[in-house]
Protein backbone atom coordinates (compact mmCIF):
# COMPACT_ATOMS: atom_id res chain seq x y z
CA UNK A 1 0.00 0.00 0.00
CA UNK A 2 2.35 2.48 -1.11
CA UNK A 3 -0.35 5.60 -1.12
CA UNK A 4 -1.69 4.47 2.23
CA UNK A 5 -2.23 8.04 3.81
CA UNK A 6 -3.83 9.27 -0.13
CA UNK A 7 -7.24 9.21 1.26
CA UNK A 8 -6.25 10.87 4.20
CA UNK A 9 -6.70 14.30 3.19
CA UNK A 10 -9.40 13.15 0.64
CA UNK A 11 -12.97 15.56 0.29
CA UNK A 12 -16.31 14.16 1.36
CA UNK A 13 -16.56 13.53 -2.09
CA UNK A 14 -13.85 11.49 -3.34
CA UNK A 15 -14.64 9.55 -0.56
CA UNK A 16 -17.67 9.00 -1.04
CA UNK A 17 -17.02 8.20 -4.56
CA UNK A 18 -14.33 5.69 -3.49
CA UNK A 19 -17.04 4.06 -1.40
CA UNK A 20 -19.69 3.87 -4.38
CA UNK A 21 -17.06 2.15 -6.59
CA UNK A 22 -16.25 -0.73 -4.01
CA UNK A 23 -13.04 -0.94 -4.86
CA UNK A 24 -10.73 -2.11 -2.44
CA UNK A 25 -10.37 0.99 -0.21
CA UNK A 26 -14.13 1.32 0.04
CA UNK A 27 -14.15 0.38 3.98
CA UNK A 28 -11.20 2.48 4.31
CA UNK A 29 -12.99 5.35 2.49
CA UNK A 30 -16.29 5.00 4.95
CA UNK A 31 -14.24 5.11 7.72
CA UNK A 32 -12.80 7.82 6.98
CA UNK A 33 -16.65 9.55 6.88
CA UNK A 34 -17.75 7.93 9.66
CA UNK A 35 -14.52 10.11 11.92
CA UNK A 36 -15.94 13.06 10.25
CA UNK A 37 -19.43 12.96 10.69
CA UNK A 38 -20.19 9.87 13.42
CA UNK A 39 -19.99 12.24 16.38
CA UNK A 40 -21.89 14.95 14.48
CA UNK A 41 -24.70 12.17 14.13
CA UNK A 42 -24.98 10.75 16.95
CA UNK A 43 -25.67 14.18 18.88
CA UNK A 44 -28.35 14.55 16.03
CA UNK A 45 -29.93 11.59 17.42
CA UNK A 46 -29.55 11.87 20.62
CA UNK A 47 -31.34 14.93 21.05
CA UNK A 48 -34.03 14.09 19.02
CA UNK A 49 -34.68 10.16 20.00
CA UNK A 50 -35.94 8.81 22.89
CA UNK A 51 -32.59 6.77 24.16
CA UNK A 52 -29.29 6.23 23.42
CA UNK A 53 -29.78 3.14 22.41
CA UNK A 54 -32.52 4.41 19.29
CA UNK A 55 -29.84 6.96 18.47
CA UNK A 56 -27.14 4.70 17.90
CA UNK A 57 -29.35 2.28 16.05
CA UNK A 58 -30.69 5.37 13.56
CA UNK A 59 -26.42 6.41 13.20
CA UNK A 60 -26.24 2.62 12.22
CA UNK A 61 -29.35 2.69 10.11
CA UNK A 62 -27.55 6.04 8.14
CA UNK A 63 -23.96 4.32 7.94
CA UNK A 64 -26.02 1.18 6.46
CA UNK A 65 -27.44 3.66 4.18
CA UNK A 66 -24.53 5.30 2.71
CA UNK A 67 -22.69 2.43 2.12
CA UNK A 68 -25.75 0.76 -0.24
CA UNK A 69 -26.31 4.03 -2.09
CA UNK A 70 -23.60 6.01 -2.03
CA UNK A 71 -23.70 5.71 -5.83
CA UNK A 72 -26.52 8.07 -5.20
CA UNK A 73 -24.34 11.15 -4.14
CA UNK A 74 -24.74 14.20 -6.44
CA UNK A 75 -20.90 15.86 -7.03
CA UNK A 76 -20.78 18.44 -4.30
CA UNK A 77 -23.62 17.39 -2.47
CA UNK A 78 -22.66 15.04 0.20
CA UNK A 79 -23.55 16.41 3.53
CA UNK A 80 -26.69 17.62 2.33
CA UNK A 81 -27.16 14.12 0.75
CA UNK A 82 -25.64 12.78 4.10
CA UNK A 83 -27.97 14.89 6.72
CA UNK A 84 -31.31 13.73 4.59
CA UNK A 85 -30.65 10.38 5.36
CA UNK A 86 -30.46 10.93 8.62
CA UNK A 87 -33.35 13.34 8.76
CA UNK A 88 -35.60 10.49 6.64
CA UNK A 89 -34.29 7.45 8.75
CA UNK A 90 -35.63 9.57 11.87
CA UNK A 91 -39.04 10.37 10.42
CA UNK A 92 -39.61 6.75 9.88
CA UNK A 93 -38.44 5.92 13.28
CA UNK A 94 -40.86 8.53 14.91
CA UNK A 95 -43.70 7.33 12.22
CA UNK A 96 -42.94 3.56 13.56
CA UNK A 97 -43.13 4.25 17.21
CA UNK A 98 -46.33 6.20 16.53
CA UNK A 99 -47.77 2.74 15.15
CA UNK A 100 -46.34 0.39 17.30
CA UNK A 101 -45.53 -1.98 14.58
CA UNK A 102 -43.27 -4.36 14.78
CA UNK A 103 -41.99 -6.14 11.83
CA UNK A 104 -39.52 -9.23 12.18
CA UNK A 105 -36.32 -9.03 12.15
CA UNK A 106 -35.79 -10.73 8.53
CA UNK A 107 -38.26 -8.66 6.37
CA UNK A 108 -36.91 -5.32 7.87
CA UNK A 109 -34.18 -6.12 4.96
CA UNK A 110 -36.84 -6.38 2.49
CA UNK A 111 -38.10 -9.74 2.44
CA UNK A 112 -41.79 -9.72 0.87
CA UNK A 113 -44.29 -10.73 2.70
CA UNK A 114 -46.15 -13.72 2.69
CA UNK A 115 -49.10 -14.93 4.80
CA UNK A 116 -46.59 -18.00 6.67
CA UNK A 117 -47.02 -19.28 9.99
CA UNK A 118 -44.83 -17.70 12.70
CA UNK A 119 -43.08 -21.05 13.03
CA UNK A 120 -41.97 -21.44 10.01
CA UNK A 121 -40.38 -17.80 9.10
CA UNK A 122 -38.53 -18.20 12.20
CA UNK A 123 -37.25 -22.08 11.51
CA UNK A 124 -36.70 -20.79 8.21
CA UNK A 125 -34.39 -17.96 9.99
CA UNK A 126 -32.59 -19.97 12.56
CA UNK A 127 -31.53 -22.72 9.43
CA UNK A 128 -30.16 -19.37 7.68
CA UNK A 129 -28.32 -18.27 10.46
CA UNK A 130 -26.86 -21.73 11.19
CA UNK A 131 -26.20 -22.32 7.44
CA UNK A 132 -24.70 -18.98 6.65
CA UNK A 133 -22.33 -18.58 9.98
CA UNK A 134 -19.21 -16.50 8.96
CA UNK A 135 -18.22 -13.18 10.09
CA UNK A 136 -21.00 -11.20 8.65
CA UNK A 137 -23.50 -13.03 10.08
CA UNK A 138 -21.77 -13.22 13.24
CA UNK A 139 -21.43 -9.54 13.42
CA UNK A 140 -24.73 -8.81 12.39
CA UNK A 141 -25.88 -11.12 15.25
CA UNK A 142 -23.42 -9.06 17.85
CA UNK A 143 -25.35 -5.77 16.87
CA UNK A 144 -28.54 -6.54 15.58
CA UNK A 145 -29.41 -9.17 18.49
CA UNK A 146 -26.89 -9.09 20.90
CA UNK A 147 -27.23 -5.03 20.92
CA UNK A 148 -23.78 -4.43 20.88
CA UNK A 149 -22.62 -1.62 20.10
CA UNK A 150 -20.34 -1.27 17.05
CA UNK A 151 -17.46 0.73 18.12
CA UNK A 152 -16.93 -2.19 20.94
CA UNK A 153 -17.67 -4.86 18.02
CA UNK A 154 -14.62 -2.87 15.72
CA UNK A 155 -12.43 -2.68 18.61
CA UNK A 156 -12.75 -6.67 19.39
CA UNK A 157 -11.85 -7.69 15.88
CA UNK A 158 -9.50 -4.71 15.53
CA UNK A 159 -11.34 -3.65 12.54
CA UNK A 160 -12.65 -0.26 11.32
CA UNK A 161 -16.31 0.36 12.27
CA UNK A 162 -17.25 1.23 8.81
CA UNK A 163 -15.64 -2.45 8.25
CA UNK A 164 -18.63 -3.52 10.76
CA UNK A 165 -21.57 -1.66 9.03
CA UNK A 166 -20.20 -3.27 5.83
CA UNK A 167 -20.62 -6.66 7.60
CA UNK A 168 -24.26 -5.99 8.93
CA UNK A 169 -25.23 -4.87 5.53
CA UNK A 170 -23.91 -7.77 3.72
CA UNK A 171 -24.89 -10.18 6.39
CA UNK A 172 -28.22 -9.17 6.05
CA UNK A 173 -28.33 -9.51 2.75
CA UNK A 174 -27.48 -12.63 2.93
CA UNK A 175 -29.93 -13.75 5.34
CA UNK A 176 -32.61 -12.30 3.43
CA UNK A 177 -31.22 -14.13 0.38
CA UNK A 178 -31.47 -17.37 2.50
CA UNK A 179 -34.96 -17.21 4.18
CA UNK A 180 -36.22 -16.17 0.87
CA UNK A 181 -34.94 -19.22 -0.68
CA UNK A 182 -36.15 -21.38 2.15
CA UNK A 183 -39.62 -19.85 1.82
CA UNK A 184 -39.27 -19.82 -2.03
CA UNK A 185 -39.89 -16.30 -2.22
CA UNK A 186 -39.77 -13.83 -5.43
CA UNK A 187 -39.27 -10.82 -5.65
């Protein structure tokens, strides 16, 4: 890595173009977002959720966010693009509490639903879990389940924590993929 420090320096958006093009510094790039604008975020939260634990959930919810559309990102625009994430991700927070809802923990990733039995989404689930295993499902299980939260997660496996939101996101992907098979779901 002999232009380790080039991204360093780099504007909001040549990271954030870094992080749309996945290439191999993508983590590195998000990371490198996240110590500009996690603390920033949080406080945004904070004050406007009812716990810490919502608000760190909602910064999670953003990071998630950025990372699956940063393609998205209009040249120039990135903490206005940035901030309406987070503004949108809190409406629908404050518009779910107001219902009460709940939705299960696999179709919060999009999974269609489909009048099944209790019983069998969630044997359908646990076989996932069990099948998948590997690091992104076992982070995803740390801080979607466990409650963790993801700077302690990063600091455990010595790894960046945009290197953790990466793992939820793609661990929930492929948990979605699974239980959709298992319930031979389409899309």
């Amino acid at each position: 890595m002999r232009d380790a420090g080039r991204l360093t320096g780099a504007s909001d958006e040549v990271l954030i173009s870094v992080v749309a093009s996945r290439e191999e510094r993508a983590d590195e790039a998000l990371e490198g977002l996240h110590e500009r604008y996690a603390a920033r975020l949080l406080s945004y939260f904070c004050t406007h959720s009812r716990s810490k634990a919502d608000a760190e959930d909602l910064a999670q919810n953003v990071w998630t966010q950025v990372f699956q559309s940063a393609g998205q990102c209009q040249r120039g625009e990135f903490r206005k693009w940035f901030f309406t994430i987070a503004l949108n991700k809190l409406r629908d927070h404050q518009r779910r509490r107001r219902s009460h809802a709940t939705v299960p923990f696999f179709e919060a990733e999009g999974a269609v639903t489909v009048d099944f039995d209790h019983d069998e989404r969630k044997n359908a689930l646990e076989e996932c879990l069990k099948q998948i295993g590997g690091e992104f499902v076992a982070t995803l299980i740390k801080v979607k389940l466990e409650g963790l939260p993801v700077n302690e997660i990063a600091e455990k496996y010595k790894i960046s924590n945009a290197a953790v939101y990466t793992r939820v996101h793609r661990g929930l992907q492929q948990i979605a993929d699974c239980v959709k098979a298992k319930l031979k779901l389409t899309e």
